[in-house]
C-alpha atoms as a PDB file:
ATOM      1  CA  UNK A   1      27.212  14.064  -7.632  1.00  0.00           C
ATOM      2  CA  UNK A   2      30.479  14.687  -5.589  1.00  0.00           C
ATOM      3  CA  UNK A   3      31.032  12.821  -2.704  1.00  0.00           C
ATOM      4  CA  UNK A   4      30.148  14.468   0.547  1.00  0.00           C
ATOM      5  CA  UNK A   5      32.228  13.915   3.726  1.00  0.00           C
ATOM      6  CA  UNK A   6      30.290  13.205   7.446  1.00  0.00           C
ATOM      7  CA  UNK A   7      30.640  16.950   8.021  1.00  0.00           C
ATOM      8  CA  UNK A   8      29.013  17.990   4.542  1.00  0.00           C
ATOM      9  CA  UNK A   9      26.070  15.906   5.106  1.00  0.00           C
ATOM     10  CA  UNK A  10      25.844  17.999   8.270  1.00  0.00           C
ATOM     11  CA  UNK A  11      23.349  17.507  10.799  1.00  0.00           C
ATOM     12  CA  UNK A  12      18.989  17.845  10.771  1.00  0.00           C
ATOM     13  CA  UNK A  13      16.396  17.337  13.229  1.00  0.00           C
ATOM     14  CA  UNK A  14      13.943  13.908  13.572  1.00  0.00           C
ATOM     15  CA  UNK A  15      11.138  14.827  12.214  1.00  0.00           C
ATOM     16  CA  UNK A  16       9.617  11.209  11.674  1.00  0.00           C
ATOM     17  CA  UNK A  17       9.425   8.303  14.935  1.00  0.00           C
ATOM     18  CA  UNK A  18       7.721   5.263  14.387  1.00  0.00           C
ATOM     19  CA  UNK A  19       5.944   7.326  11.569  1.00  0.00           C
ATOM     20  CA  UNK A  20       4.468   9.915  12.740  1.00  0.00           C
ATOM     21  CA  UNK A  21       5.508  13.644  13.853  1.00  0.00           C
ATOM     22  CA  UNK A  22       8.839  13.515  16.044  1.00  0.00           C
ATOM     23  CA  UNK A  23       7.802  16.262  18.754  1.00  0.00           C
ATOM     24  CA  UNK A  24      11.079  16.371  20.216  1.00  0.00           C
ATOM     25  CA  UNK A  25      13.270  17.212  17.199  1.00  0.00           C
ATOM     26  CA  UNK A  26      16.084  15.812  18.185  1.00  0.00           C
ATOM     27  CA  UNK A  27      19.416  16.133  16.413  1.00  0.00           C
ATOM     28  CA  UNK A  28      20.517  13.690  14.175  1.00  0.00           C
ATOM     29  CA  UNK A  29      24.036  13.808  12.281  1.00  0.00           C
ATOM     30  CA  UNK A  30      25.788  11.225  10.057  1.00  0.00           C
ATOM     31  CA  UNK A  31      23.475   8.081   7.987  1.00  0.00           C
ATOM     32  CA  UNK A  32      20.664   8.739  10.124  1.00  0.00           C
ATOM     33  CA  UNK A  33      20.703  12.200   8.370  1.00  0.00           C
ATOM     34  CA  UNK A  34      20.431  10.761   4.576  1.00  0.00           C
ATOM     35  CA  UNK A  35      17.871   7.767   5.906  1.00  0.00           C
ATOM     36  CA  UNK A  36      15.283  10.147   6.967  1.00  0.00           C
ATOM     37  CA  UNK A  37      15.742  12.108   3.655  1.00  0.00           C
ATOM     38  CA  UNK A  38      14.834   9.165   1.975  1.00  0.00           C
ATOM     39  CA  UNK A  39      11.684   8.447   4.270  1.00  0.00           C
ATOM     40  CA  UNK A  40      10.624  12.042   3.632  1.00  0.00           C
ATOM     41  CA  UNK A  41      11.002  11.455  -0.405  1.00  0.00           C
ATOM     42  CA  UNK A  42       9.318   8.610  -0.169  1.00  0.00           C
ATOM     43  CA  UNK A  43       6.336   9.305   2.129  1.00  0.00           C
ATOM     44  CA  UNK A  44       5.942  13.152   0.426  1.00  0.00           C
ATOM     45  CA  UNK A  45       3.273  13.535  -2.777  1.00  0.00           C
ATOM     46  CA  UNK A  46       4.644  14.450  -5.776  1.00  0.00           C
ATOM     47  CA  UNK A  47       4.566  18.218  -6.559  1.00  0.00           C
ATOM     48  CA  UNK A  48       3.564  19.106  -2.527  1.00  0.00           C
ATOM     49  CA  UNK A  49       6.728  20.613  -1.889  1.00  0.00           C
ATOM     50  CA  UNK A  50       6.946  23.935  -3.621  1.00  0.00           C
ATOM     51  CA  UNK A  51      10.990  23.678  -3.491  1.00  0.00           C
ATOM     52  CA  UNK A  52      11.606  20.626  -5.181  1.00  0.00           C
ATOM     53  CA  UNK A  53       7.971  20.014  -7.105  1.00  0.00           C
ATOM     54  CA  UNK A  54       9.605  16.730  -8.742  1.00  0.00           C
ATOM     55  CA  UNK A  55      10.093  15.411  -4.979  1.00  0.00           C
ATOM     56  CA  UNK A  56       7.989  12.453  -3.372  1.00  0.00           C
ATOM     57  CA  UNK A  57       6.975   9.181  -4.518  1.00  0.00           C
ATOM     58  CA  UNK A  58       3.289   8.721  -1.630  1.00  0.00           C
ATOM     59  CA  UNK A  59       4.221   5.533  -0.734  1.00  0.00           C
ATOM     60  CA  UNK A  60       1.424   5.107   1.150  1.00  0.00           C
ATOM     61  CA  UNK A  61      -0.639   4.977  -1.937  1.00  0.00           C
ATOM     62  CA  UNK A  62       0.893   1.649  -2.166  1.00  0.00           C
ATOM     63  CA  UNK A  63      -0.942  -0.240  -0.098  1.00  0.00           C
ATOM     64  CA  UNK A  64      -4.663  -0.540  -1.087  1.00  0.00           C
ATOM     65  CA  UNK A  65      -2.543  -0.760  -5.310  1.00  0.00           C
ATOM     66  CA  UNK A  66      -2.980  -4.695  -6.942  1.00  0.00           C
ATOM     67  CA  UNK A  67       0.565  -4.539  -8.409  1.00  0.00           C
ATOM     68  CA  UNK A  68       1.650  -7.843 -10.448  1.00  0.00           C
ATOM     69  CA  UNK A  69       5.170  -8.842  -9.862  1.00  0.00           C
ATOM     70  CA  UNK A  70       6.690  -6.813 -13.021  1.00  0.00           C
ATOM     71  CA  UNK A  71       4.967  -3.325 -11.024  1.00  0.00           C
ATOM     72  CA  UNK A  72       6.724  -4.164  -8.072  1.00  0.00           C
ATOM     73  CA  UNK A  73       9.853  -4.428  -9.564  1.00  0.00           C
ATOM     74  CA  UNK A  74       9.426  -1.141 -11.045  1.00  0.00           C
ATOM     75  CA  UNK A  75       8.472   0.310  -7.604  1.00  0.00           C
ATOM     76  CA  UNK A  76      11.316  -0.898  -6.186  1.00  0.00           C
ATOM     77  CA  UNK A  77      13.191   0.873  -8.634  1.00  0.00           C
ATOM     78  CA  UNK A  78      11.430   3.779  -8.219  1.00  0.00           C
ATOM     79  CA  UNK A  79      11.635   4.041  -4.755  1.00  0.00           C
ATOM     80  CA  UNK A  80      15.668   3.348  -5.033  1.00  0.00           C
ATOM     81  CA  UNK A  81      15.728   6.599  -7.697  1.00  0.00           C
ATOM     82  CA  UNK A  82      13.765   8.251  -5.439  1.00  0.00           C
ATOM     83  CA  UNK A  83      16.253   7.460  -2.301  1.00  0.00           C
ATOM     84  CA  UNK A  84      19.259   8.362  -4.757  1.00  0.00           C
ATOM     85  CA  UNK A  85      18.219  12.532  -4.800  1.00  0.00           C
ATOM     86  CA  UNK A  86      18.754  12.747  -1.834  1.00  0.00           C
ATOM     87  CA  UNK A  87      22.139  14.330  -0.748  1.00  0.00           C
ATOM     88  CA  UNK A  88      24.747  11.584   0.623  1.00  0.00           C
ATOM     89  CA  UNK A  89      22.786   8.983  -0.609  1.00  0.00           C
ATOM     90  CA  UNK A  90      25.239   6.593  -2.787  1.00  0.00           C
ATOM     91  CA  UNK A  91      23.095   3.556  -3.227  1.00  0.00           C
ATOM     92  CA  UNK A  92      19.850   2.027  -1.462  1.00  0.00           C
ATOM     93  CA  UNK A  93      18.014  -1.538  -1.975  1.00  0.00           C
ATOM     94  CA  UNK A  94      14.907  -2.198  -1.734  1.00  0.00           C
ATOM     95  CA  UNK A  95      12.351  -4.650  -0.665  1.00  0.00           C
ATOM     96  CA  UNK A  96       8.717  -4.875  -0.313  1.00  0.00           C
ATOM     97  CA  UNK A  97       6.795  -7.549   1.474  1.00  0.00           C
ATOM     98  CA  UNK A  98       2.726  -7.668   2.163  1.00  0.00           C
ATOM     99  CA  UNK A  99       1.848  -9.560   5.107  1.00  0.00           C
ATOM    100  CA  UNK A 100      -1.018 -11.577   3.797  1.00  0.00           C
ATOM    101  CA  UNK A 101      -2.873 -12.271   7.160  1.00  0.00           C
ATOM    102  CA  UNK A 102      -2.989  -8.748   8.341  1.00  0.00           C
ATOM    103  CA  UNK A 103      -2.637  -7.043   5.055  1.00  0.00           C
ATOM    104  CA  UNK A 104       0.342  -4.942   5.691  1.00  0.00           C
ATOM    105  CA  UNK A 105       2.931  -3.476   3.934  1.00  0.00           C
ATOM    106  CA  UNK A 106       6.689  -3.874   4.674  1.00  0.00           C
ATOM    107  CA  UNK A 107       9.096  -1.434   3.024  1.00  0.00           C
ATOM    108  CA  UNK A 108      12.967  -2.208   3.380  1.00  0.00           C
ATOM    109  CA  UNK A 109      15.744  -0.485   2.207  1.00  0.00           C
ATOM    110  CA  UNK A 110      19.327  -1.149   2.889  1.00  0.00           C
ATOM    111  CA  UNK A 111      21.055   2.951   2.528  1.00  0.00           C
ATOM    112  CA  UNK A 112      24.391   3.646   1.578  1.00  0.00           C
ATOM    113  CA  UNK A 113      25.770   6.914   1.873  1.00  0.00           C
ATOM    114  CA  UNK A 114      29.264   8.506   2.210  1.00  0.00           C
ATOM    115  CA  UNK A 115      28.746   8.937   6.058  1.00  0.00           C
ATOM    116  CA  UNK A 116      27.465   4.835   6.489  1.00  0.00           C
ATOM    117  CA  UNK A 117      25.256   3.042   6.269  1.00  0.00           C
ATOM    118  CA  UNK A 118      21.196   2.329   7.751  1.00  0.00           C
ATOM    119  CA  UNK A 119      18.574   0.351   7.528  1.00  0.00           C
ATOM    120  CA  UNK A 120      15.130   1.868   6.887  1.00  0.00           C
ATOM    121  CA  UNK A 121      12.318  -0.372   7.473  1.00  0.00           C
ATOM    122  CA  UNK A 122       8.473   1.259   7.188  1.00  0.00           C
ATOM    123  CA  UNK A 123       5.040  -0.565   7.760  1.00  0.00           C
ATOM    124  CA  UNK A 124       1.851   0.343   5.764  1.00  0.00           C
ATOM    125  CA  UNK A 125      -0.788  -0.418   7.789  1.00  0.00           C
ATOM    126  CA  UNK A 126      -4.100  -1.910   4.837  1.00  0.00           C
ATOM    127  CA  UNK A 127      -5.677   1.882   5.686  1.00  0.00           C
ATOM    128  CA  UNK A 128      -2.624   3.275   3.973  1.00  0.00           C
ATOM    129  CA  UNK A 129      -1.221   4.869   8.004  1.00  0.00           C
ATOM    130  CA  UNK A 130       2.119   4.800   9.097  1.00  0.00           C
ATOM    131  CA  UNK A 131       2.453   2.052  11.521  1.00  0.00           C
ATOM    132  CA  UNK A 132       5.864   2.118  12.317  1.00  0.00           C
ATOM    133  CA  UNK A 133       9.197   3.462  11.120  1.00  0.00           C
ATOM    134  CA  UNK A 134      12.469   2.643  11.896  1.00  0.00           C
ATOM    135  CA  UNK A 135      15.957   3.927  11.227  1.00  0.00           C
ATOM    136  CA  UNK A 136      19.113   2.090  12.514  1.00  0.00           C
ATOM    137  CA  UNK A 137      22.610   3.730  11.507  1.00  0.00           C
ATOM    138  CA  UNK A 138      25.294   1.272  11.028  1.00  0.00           C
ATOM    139  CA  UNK A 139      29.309   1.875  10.644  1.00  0.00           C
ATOM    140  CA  UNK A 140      29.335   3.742  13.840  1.00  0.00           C
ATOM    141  CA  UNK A 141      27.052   6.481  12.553  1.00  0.00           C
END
């Protein structure tokens, strides 16, 4: 893939705060752009969206799964793939922590795209909901 300059990427509207529907659709330009294309890749089922039918990775179905530490990895990994189709998107980490006490799930990734960088950080609540999601740009984007 090419690399894309700030005013490529272009700009979108929110459509996700603190995981669920973003009502005001407020636009967003820069890393904040390729971070929520991630959390809509991630969060979408696979073969949902009639445009891109190899899109989505329903990482909610995570939560309730018994994954051994090898499964994890390979989650991870997936989820990173996953974050790399999306346009801008140059690298992205991963991590994924369960909160033993409450059962939760704790999705992190670290973005890297050519307009900056943001954090991403999701919770999975043990029903499989949304329970919060947050994106903060970095770089001064």
């Amino acid at each position: 893939m090419a690399d894309l300059t700030k005013a490529q990427i272009g700009n979108d509207v929110s459509t996700t705060a603190d995981g669920d529907l973003d009502l005001t659709f407020e636009p967003i330009t820069g890393s904040r752009v390729v971070a929520e294309g991630v959390l809509r890749r991630w969060f979408t089922r696979r073969k949902r969206c009639f445009w891109a039918t190899d899109m989505g990775r329903n990482a909610q179905s995570l939560m309730n799964a018994d994954l051994t530490p090898l499964q994890i990895e390979r989650v991870k990994m997936a989820l990173s793939q996953e974050a790399l189709a999306v346009d801008g998107c140059k690298r992205c980490t991963v991590t994924i922590e369960r909160d033993e006490e409450s059962g939760a799930m704790s999705i992190k990734a670290d973005v890297t795209g050519q307009a900056g960088r943001a954090d991403v950080n999701v919770t999975i609540g043990n029903a499989g909901q949304i329970i919060a999601a947050q994106i903060r740009a970095r770089n001064g984007s």
